[in-house]
N, C-alpha and C. Protein backbone atom coordinates (compact mmCIF):
# COMPACT_ATOMS: atom_id res chain seq x y z
N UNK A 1 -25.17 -91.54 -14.11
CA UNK A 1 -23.84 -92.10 -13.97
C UNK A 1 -23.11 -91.36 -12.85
N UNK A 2 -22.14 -92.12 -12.08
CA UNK A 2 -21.49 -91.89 -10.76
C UNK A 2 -20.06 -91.53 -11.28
N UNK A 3 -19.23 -90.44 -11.03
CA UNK A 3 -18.07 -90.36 -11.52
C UNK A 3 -17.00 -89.88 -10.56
N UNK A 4 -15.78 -89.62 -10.46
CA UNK A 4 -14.29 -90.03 -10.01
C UNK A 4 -13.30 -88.84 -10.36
N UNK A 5 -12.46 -88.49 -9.12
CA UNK A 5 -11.14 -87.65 -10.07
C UNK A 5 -9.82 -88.87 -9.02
N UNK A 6 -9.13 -88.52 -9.45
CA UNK A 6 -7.79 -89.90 -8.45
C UNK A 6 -6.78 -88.92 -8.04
N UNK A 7 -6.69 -88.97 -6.70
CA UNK A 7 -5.42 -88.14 -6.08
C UNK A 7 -5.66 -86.98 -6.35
N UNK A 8 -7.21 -86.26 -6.68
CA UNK A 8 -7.46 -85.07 -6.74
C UNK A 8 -8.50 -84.78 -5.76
N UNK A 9 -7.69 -82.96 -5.03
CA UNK A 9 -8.80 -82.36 -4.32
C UNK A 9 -9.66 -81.61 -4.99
N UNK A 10 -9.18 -81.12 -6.24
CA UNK A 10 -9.70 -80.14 -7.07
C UNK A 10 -11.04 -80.97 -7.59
N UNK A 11 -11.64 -80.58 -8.14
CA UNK A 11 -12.72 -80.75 -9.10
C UNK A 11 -12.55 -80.65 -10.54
N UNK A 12 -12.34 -81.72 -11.48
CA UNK A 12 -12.47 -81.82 -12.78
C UNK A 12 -13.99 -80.38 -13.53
N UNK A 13 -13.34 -79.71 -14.85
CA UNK A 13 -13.74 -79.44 -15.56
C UNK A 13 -14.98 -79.91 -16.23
N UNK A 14 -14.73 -81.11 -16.66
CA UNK A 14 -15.87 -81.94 -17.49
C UNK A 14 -15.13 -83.63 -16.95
N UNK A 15 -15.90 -84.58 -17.50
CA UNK A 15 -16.41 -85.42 -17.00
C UNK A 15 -14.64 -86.51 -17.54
N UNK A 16 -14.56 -87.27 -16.51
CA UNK A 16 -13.25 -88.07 -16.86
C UNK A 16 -13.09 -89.43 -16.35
N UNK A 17 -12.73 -90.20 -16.96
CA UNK A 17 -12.75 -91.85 -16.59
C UNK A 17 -11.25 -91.97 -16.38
N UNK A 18 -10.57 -92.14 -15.16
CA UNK A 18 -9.06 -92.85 -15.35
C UNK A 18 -9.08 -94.31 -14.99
N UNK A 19 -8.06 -95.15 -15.49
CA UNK A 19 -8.02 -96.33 -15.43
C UNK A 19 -6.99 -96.53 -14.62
N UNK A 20 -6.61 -96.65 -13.53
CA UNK A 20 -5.29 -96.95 -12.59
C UNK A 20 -4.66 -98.07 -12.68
N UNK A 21 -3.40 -98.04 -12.33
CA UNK A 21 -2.28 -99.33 -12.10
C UNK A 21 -2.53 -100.66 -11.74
N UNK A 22 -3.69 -100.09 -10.75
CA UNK A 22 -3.97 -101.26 -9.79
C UNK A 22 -5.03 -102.24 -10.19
N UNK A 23 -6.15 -101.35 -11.63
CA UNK A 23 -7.16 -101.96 -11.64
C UNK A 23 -8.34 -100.91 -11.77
N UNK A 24 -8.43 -100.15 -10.98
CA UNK A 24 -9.52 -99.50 -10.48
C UNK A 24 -9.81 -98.51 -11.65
N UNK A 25 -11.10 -97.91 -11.71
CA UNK A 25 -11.76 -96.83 -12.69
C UNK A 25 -12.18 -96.08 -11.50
N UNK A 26 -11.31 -94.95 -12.04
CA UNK A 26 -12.14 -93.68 -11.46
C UNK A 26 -12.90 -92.15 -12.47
N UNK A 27 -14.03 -92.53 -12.16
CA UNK A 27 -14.75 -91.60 -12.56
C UNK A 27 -15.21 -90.66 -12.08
N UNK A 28 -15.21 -89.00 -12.35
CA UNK A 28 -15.11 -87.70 -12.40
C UNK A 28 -16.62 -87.44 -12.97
N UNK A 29 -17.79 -87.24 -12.98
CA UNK A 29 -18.52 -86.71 -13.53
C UNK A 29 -19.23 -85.31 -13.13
N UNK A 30 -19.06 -84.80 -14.44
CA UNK A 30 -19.23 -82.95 -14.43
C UNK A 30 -20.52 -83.04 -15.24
N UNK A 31 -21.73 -82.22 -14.58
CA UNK A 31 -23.25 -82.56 -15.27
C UNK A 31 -23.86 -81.38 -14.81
N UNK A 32 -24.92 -80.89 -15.42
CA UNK A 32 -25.70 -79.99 -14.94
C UNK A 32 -26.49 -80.64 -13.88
N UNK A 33 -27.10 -79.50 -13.00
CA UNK A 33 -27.75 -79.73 -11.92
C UNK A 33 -28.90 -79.17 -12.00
N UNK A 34 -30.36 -79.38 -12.20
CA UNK A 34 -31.36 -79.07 -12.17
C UNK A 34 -32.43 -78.63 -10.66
N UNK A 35 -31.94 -77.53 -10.18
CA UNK A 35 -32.52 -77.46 -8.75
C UNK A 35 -34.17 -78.12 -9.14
N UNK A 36 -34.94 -77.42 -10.05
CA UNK A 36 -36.56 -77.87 -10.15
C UNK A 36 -36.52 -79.49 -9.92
N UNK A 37 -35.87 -80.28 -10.28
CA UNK A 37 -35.64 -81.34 -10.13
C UNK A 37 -35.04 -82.28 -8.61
N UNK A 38 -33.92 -81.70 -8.62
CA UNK A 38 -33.84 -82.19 -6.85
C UNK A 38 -33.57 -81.01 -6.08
N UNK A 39 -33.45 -81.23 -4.88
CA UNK A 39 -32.70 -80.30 -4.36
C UNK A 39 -31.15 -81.04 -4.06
N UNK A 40 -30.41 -80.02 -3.42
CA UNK A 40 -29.04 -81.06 -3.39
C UNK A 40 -29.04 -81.81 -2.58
N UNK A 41 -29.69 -82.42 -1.21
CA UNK A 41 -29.89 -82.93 0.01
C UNK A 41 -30.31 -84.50 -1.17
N UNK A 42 -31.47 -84.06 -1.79
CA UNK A 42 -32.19 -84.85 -2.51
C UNK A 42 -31.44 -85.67 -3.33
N UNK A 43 -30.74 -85.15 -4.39
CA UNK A 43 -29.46 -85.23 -5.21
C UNK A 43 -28.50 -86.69 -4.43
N UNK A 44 -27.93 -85.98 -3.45
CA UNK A 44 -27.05 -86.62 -2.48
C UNK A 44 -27.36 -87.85 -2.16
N UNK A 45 -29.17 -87.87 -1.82
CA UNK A 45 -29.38 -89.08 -0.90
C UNK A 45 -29.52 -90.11 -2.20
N UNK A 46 -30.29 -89.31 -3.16
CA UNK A 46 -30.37 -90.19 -4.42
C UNK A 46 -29.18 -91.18 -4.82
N UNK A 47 -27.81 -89.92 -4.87
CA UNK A 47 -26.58 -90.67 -5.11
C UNK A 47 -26.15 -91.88 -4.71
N UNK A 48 -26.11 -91.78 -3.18
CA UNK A 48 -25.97 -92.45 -2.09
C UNK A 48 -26.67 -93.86 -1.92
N UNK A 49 -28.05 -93.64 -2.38
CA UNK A 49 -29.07 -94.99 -2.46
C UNK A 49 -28.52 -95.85 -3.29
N UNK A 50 -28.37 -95.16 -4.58
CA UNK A 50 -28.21 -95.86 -5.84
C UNK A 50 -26.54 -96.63 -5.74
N UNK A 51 -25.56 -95.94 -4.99
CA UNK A 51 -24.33 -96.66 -5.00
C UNK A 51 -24.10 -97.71 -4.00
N UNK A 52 -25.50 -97.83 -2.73
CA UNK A 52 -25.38 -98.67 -1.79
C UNK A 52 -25.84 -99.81 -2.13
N UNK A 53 -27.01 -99.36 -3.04
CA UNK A 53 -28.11 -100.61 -3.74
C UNK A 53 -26.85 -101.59 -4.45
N UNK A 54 -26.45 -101.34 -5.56
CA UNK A 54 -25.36 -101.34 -6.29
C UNK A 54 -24.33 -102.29 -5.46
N UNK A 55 -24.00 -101.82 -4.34
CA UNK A 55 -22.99 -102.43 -3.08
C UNK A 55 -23.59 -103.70 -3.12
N UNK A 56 -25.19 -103.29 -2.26
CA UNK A 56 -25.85 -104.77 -1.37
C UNK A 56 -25.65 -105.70 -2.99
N UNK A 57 -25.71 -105.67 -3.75
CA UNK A 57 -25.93 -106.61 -5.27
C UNK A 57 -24.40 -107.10 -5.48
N UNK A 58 -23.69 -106.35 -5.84
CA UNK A 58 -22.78 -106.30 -6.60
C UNK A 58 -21.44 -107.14 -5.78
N UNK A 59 -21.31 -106.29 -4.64
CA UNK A 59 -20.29 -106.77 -3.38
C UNK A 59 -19.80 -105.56 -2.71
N UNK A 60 -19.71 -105.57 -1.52
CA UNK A 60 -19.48 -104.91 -0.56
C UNK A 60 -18.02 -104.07 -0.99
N UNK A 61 -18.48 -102.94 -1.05
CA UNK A 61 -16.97 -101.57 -1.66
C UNK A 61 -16.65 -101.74 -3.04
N UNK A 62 -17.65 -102.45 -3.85
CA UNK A 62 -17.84 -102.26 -5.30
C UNK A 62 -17.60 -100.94 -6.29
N UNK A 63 -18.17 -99.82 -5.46
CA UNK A 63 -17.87 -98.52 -5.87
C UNK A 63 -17.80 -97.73 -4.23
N UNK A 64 -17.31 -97.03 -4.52
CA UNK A 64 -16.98 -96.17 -3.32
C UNK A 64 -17.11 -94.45 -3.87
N UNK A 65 -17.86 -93.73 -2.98
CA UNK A 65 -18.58 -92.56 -3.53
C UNK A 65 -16.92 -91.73 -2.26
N UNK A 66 -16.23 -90.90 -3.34
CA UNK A 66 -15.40 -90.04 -2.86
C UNK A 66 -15.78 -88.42 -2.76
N UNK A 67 -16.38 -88.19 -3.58
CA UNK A 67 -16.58 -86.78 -3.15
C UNK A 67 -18.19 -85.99 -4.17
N UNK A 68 -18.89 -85.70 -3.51
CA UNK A 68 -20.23 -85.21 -3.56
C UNK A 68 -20.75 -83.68 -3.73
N UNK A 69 -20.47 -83.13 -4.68
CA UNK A 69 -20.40 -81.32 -5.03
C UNK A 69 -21.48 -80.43 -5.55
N UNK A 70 -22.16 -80.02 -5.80
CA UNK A 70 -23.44 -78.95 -6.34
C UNK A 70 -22.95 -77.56 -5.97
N UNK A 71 -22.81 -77.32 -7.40
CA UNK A 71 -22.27 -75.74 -7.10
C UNK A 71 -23.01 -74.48 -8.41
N UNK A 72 -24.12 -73.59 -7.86
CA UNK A 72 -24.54 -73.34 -9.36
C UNK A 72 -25.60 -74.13 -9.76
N UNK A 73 -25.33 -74.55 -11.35
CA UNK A 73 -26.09 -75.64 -12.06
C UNK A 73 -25.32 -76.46 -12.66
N UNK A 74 -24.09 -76.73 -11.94
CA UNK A 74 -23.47 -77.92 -12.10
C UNK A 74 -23.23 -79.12 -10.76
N UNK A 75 -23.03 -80.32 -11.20
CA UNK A 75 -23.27 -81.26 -10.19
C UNK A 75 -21.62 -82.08 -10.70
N UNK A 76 -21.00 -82.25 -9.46
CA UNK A 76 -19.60 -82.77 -9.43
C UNK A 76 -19.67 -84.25 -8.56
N UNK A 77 -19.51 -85.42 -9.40
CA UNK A 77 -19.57 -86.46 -8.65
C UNK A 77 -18.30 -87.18 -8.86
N UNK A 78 -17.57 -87.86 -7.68
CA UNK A 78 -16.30 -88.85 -8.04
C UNK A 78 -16.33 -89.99 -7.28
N UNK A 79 -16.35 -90.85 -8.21
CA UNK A 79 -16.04 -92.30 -7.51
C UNK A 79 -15.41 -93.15 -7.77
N UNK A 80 -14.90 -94.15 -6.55
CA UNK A 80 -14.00 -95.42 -7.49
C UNK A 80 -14.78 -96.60 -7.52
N UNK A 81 -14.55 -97.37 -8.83
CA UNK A 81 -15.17 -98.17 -9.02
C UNK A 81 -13.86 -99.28 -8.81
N UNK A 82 -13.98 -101.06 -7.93
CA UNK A 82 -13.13 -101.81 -8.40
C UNK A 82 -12.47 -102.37 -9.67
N UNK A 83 -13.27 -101.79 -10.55
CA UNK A 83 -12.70 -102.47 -12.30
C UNK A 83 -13.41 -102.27 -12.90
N UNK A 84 -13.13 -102.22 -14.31
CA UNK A 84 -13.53 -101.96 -15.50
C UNK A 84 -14.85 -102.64 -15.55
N UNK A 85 -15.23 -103.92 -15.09
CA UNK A 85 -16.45 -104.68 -15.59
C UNK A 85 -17.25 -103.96 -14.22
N UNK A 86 -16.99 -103.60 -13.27
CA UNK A 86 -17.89 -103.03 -12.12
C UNK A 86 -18.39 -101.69 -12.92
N UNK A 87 -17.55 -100.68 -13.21
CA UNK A 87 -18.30 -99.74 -13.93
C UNK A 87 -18.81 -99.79 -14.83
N UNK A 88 -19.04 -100.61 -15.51
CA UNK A 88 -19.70 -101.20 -17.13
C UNK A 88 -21.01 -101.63 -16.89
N UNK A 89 -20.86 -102.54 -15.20
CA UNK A 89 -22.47 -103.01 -14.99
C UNK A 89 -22.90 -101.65 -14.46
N UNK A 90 -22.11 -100.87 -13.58
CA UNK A 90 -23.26 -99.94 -13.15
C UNK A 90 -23.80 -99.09 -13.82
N UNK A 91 -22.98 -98.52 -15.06
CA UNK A 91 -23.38 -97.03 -15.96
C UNK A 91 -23.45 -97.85 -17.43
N UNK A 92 -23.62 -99.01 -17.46
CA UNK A 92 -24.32 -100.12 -18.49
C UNK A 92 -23.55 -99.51 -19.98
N UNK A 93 -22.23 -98.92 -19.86
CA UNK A 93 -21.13 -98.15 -21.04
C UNK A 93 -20.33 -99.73 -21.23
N UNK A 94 -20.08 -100.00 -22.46
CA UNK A 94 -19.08 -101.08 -22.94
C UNK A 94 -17.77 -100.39 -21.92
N UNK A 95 -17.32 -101.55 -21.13
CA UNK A 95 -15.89 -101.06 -21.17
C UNK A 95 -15.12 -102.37 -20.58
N UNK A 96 -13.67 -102.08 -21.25
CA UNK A 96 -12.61 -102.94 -20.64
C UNK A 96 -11.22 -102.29 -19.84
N UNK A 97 -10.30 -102.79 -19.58
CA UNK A 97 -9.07 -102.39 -19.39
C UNK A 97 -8.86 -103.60 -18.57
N UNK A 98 -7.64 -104.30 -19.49
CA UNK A 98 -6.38 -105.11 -19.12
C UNK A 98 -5.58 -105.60 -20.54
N UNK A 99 -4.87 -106.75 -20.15
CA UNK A 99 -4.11 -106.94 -21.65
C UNK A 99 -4.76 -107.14 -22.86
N UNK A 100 -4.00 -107.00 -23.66
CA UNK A 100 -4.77 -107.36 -25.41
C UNK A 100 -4.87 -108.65 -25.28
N UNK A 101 -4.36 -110.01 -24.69
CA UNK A 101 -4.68 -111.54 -24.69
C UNK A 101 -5.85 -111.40 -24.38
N UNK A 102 -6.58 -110.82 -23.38
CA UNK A 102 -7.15 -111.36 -22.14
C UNK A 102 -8.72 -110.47 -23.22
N UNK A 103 -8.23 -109.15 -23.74
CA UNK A 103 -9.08 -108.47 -24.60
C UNK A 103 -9.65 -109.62 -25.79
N UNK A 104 -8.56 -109.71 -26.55
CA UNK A 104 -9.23 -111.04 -26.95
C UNK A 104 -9.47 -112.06 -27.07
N UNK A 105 -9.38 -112.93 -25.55
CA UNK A 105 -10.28 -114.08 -25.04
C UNK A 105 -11.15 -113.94 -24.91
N UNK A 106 -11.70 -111.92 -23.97
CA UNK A 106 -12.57 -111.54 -24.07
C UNK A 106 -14.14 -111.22 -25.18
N UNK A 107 -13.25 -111.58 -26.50
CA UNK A 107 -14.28 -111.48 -27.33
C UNK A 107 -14.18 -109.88 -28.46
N UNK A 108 -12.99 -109.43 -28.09
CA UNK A 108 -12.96 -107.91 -28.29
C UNK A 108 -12.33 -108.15 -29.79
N UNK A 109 -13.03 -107.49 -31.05
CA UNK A 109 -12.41 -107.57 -32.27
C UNK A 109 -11.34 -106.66 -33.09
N UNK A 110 -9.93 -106.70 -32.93
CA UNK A 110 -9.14 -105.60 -33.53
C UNK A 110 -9.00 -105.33 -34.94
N UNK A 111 -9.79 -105.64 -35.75
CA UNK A 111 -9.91 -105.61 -37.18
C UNK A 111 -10.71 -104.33 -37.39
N UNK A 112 -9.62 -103.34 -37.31
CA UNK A 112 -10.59 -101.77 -37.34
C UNK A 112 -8.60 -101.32 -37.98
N UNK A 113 -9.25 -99.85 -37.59
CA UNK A 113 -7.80 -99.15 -37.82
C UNK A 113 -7.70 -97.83 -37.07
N UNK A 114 -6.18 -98.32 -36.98
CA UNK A 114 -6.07 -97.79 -35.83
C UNK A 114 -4.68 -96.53 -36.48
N UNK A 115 -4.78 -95.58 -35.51
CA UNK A 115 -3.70 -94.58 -35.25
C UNK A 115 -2.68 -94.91 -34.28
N UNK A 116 -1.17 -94.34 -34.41
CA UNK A 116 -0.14 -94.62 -34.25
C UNK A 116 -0.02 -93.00 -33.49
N UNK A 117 0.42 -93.48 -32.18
CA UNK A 117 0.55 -91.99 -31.57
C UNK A 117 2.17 -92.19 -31.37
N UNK A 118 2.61 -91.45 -32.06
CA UNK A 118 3.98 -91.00 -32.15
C UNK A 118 4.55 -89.30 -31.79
N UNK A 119 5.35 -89.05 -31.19
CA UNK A 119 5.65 -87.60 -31.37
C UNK A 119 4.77 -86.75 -30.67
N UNK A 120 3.97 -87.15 -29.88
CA UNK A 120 3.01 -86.27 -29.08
C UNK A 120 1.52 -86.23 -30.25
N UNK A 121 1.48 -87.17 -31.59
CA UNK A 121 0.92 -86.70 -32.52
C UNK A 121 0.18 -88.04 -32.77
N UNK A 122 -0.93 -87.85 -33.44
CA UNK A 122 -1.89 -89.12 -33.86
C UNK A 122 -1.61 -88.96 -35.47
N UNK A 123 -0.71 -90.08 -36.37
CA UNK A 123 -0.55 -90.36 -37.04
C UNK A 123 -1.98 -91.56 -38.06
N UNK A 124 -1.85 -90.97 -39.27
CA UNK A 124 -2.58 -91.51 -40.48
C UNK A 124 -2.81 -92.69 -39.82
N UNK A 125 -4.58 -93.11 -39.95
CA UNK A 125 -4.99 -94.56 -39.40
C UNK A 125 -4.86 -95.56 -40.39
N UNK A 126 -4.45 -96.66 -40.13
CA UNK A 126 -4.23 -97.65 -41.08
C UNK A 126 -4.16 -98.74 -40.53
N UNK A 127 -4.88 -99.71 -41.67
CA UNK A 127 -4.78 -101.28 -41.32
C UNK A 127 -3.72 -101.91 -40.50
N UNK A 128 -3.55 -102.85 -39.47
CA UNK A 128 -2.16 -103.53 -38.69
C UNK A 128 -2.34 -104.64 -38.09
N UNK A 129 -1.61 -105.39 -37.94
CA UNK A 129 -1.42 -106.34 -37.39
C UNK A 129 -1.57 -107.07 -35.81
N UNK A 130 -2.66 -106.34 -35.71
CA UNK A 130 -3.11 -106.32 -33.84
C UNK A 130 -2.26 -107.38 -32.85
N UNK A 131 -2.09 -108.25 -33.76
CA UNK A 131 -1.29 -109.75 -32.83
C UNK A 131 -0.27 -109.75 -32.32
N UNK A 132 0.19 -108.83 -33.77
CA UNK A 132 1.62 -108.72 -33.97
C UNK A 132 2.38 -107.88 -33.35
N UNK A 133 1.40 -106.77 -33.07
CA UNK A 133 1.85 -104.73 -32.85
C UNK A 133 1.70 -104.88 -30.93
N UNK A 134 0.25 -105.55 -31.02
CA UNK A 134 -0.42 -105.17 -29.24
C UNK A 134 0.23 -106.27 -28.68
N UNK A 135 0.57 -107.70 -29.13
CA UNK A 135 0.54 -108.50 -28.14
C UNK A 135 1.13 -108.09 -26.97
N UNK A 136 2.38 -107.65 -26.22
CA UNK A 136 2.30 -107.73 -25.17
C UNK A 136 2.12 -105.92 -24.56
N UNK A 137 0.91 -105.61 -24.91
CA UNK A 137 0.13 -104.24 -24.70
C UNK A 137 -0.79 -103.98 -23.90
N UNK A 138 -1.24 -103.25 -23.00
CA UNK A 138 -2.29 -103.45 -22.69
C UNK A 138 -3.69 -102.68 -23.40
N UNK A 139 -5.04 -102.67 -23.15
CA UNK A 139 -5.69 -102.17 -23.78
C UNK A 139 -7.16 -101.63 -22.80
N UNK A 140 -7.61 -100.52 -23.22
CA UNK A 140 -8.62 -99.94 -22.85
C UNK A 140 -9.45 -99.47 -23.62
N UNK A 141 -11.03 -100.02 -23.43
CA UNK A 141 -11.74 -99.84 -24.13
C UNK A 141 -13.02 -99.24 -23.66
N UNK A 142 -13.32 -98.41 -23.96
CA UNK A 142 -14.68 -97.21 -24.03
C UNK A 142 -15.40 -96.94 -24.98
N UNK A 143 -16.67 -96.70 -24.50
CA UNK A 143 -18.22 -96.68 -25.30
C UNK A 143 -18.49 -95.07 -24.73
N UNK A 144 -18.20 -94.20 -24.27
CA UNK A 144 -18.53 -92.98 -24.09
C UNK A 144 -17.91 -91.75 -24.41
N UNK A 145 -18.64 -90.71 -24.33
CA UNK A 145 -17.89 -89.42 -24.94
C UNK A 145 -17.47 -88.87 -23.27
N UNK A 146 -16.31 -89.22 -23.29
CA UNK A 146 -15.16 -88.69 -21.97
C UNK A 146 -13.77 -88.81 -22.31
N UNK A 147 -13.48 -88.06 -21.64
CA UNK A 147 -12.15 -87.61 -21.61
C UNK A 147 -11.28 -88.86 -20.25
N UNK A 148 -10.54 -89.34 -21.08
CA UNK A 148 -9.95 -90.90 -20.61
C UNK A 148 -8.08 -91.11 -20.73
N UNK A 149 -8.12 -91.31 -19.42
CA UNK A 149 -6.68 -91.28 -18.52
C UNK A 149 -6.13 -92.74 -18.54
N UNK A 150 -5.13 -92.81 -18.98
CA UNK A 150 -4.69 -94.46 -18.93
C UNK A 150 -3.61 -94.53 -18.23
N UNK A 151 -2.60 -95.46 -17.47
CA UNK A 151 -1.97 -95.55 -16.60
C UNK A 151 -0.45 -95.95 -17.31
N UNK A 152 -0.45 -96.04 -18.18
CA UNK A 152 0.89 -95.62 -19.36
C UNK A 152 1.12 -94.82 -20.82
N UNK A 153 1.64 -94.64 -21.31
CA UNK A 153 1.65 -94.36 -22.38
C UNK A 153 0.81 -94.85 -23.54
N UNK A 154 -0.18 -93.69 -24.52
CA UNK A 154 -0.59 -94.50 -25.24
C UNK A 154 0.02 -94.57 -26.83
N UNK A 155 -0.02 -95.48 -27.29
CA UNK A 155 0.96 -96.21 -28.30
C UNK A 155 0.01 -96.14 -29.94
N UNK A 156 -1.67 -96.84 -29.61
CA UNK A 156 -2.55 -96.60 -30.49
C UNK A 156 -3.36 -96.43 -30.16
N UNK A 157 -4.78 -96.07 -30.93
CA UNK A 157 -6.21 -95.95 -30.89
C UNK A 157 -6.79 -95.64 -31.97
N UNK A 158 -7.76 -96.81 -31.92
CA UNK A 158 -8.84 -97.17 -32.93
C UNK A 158 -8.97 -95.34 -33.77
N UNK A 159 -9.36 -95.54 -34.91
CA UNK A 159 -9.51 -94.33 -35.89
C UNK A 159 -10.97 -94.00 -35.21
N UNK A 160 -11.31 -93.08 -34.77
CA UNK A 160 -12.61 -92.65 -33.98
C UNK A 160 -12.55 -91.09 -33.89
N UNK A 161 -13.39 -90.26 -33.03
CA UNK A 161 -13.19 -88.76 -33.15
C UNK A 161 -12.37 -88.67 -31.64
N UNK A 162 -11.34 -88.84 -31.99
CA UNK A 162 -10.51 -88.30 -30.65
C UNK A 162 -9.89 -87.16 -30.50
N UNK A 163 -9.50 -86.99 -29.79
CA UNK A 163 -8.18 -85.66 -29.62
C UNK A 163 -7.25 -86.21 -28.41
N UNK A 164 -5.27 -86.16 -28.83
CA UNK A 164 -4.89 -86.57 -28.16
C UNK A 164 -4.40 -85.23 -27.18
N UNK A 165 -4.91 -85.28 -26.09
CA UNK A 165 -4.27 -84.35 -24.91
C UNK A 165 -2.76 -84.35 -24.40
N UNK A 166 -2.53 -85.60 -24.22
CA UNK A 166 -1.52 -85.74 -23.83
C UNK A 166 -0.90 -87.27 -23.94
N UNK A 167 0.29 -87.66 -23.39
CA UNK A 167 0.73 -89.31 -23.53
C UNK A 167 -0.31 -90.24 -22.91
N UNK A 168 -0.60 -89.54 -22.17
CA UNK A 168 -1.71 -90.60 -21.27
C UNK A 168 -3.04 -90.35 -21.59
N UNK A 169 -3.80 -89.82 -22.19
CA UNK A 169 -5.00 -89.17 -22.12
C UNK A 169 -5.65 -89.04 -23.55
N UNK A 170 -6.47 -89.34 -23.99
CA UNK A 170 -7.19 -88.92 -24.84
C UNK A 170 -8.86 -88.00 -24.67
N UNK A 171 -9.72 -87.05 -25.36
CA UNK A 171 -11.15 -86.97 -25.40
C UNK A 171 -11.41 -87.60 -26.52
N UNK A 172 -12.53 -88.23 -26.13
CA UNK A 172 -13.35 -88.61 -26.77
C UNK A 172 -14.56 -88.10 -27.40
N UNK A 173 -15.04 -87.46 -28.45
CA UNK A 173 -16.09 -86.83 -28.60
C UNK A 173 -16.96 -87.34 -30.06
N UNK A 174 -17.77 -87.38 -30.15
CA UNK A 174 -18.39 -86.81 -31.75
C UNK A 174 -18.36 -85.58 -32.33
N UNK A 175 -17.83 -86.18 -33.76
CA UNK A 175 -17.39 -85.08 -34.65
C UNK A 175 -18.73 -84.16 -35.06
N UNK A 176 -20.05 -85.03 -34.90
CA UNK A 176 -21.19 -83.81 -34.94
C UNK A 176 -21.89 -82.93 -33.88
N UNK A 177 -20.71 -83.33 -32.71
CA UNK A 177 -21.39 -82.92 -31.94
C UNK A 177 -22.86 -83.41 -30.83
N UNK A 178 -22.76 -84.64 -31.21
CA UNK A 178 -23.97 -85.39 -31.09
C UNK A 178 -23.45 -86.14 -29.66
N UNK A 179 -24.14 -85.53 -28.53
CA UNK A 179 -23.27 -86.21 -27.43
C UNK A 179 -24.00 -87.25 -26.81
N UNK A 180 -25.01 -87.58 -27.43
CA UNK A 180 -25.84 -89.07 -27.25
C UNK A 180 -25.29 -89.98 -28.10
N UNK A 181 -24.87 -89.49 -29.56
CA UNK A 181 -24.42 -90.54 -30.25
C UNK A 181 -22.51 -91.45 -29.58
N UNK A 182 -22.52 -92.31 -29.68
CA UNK A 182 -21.20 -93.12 -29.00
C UNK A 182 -20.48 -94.15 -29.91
N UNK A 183 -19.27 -94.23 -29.85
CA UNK A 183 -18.33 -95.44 -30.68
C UNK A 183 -17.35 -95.80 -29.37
N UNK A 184 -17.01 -97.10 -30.03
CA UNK A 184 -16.26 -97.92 -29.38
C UNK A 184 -14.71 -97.30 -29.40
N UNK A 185 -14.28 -97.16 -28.53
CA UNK A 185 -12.78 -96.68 -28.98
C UNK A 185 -11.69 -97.87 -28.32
N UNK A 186 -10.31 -98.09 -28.93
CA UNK A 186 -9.68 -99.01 -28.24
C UNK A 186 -8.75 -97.77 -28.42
N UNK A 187 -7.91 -98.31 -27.20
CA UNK A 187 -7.12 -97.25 -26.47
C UNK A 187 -5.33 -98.08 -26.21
N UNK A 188 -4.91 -98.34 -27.03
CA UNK A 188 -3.75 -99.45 -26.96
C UNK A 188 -2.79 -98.33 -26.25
N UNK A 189 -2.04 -99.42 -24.71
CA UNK A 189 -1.03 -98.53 -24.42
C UNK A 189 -0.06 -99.35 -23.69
N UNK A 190 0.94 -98.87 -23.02
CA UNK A 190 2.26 -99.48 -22.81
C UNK A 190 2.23 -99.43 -21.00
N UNK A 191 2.49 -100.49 -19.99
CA UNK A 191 2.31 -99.98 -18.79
C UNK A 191 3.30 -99.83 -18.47
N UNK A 192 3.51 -98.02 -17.49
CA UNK A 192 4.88 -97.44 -17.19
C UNK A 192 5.41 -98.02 -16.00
């Protein structure tokens, strides 16, 4: 997977998906780097193939490779992807981001339960009225264990193993620790 930081020179920590104003996913990915495996020249060109291939298929500036890092035995990749369904085909992760209508024309089911982020705080999950609560909301939805930036305030999210960072931001992780294992998270939020 190809990843993104937005309006950053720095280098992300661990690995981060933001969803921007405009549309766009940018992904941050923080990974070990296996010299026995490539070298970084190798690494690079690999990168590079795979996001052009991707281009010639997909459409011309589909993803755009921003910044290319090996430092150590870690490997720092950031890219922008045009939208939610462009990064979904390339790193083959469920994902959405736009309104709750359009979420479910899309097919997306809100009959789960969800938490109420109030107070800087993720409040008791409980049954609601998705129609009623999200309609004019927008929504973001993820299949991976990352740490995920949304472009307003978030309002709810599906009962899952999260931690809320901040208004905009949630991680995503498993509670066993199991960082192959993945859930769907919906990410209900307000655009600022």
């Amino acid at each position: 997977m190809i990843g993104i930081a937005l309006n950053s020179s720095k280098t992300a920590d661990t690995s981060k998906l933001t969803f921007t104003a405009d549309g766009q996913v940018v992904f941050e990915e923080v990974t070990d780097f296996d010299s026995d495996t490539y070298s970084k020249s190798e690494f690079k060109s690999y990168t590079t193939d795979l996001i052009d291939s991707f281009n010639d298929t997909y459409g011309n500036k589909a993803i755009a490779l921003n910044k290319l890092k090996v430092s150590g035995d870690k490997a720092y990749v950031k890219a922008t992807y045009k939208d939610a369904q462009c990064y979904s085909s390339f790193t083959s992760y469920e994902t959405y981001n736009g309104s709750y209508t359009d979420a479910v024309e899309a097919g997306y089911d809100f009959a789960a339960l969800f938490s109420q982020v109030a107070d800087g705080k993720l409040l008791e999950a409980n049954v609601i009225n998705a129609d009623e609560i999200f309609a004019d909301s927008y929504v973001a939805v993820v299949n991976e264990n990352v740490t995920v930036t949304v472009p307003g305030d978030i309002t709810y999210v599906s009962n899952a193993d999260i931690t809320l960072v901040d208004s905009d931001t949630i991680t995503i992780s498993q509670a066993d620790g199991n960082a192959d294992a993945t859930d769907l998270v919906y990410i209900i939020y307000s655009n600022k």
